[in-house]
C-alpha atoms as a PDB file:
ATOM      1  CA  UNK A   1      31.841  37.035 -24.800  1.00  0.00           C
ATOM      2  CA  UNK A   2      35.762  36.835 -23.131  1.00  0.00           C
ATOM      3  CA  UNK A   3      35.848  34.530 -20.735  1.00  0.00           C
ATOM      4  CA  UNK A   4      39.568  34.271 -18.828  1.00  0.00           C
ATOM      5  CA  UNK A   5      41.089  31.904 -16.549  1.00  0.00           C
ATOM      6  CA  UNK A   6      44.126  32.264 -14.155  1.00  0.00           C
ATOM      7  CA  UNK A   7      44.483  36.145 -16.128  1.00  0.00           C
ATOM      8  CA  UNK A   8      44.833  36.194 -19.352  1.00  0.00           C
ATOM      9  CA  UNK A   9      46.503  33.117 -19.398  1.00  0.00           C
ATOM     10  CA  UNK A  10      43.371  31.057 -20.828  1.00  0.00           C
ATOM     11  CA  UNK A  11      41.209  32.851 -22.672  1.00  0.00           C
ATOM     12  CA  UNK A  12      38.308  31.951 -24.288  1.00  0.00           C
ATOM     13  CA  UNK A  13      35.962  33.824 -26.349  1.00  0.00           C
ATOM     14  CA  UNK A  14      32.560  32.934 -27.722  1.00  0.00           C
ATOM     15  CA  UNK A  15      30.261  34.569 -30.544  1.00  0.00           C
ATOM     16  CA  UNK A  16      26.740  33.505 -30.337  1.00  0.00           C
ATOM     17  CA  UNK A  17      23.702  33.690 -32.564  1.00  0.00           C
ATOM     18  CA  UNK A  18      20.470  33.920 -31.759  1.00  0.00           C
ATOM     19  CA  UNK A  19      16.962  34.128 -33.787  1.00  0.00           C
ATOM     20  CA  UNK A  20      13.872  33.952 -31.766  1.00  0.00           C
ATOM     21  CA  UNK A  21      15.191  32.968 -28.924  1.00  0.00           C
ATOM     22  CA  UNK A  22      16.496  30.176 -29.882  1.00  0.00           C
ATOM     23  CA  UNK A  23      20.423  29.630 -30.670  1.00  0.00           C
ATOM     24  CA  UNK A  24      21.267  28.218 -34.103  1.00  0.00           C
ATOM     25  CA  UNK A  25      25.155  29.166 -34.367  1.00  0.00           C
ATOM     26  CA  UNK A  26      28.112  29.734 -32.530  1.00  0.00           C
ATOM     27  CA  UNK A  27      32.132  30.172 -32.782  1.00  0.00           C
ATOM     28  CA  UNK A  28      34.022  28.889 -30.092  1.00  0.00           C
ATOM     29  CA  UNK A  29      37.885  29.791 -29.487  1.00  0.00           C
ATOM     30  CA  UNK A  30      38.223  26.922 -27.867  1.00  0.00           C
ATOM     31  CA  UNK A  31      36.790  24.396 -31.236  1.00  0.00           C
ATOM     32  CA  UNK A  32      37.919  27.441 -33.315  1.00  0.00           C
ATOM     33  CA  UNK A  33      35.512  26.852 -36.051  1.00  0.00           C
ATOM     34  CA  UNK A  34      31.727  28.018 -36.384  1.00  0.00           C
ATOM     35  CA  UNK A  35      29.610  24.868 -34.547  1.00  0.00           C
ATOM     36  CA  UNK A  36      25.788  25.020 -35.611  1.00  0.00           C
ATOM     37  CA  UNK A  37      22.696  23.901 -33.420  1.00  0.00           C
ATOM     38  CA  UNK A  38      20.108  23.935 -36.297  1.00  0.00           C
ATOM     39  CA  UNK A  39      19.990  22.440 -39.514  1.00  0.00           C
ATOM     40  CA  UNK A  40      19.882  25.868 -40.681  1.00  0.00           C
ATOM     41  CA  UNK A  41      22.360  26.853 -37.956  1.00  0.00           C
ATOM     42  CA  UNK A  42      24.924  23.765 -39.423  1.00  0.00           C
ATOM     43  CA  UNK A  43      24.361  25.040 -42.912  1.00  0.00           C
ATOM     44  CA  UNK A  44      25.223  28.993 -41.866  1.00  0.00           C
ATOM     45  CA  UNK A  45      28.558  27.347 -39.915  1.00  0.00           C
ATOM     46  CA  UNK A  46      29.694  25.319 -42.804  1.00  0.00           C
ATOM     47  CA  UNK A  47      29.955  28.209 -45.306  1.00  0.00           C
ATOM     48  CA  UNK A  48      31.598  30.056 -42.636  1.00  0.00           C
ATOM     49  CA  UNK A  49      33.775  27.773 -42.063  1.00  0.00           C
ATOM     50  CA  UNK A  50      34.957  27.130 -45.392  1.00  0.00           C
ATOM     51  CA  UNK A  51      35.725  31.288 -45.436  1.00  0.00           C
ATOM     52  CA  UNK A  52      39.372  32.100 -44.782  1.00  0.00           C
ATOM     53  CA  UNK A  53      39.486  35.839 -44.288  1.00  0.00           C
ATOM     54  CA  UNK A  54      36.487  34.899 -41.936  1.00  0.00           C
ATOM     55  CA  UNK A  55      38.110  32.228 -39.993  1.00  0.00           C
ATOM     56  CA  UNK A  56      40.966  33.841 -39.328  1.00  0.00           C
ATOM     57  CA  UNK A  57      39.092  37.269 -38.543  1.00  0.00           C
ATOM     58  CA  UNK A  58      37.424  35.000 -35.296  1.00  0.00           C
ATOM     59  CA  UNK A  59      40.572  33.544 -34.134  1.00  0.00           C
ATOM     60  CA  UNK A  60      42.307  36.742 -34.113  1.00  0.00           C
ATOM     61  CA  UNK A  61      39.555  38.159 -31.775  1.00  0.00           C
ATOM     62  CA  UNK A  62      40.778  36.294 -28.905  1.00  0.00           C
ATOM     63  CA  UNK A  63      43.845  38.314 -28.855  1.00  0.00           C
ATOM     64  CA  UNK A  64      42.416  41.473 -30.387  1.00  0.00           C
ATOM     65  CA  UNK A  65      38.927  42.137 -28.389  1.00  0.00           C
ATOM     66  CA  UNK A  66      39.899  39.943 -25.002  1.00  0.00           C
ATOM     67  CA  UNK A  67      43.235  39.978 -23.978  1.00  0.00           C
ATOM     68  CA  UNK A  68      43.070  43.905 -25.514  1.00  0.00           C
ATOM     69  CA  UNK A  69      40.670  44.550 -23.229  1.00  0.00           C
ATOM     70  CA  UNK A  70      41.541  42.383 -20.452  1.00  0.00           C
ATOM     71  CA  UNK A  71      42.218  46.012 -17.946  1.00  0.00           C
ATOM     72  CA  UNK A  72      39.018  46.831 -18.784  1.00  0.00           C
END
């Protein structure tokens, strides 16, 4: 999800994960690191966390899927 404020001049974009309805994970632009809601959830965040090439895959999104797409 992009959210943007004032344009693209804040831009915020969240990844969310969901199993059975019930949210256990979820990357924030905004904390920039994976936050979990479980204690599975906080063990899935941690190991992504700790993974560079996936870290800095999610912070690039901002700028590659939101402000990219911002016309849209």
């Amino acid at each position: 999800e992009c959210y943007f404020t004032n344009g693209t001049e804040k831009v915020r974009f969240l990844e969310r994960y969901i199993y059975n309805r019930q949210p256990y994970a979820m990357f924030d632009s905004d904390v920039g690191e994976y936050v979990g809601f479980t204690p599975w959830g906080e063990k899935v965040a941690r190991n992504w966390n700790n993974n560079e090439a996936i870290m800095e895959n999610r912070r690039a999104l901002v700028d590659t899927v939101c402000r990219y797409n911002y016309e849209l």
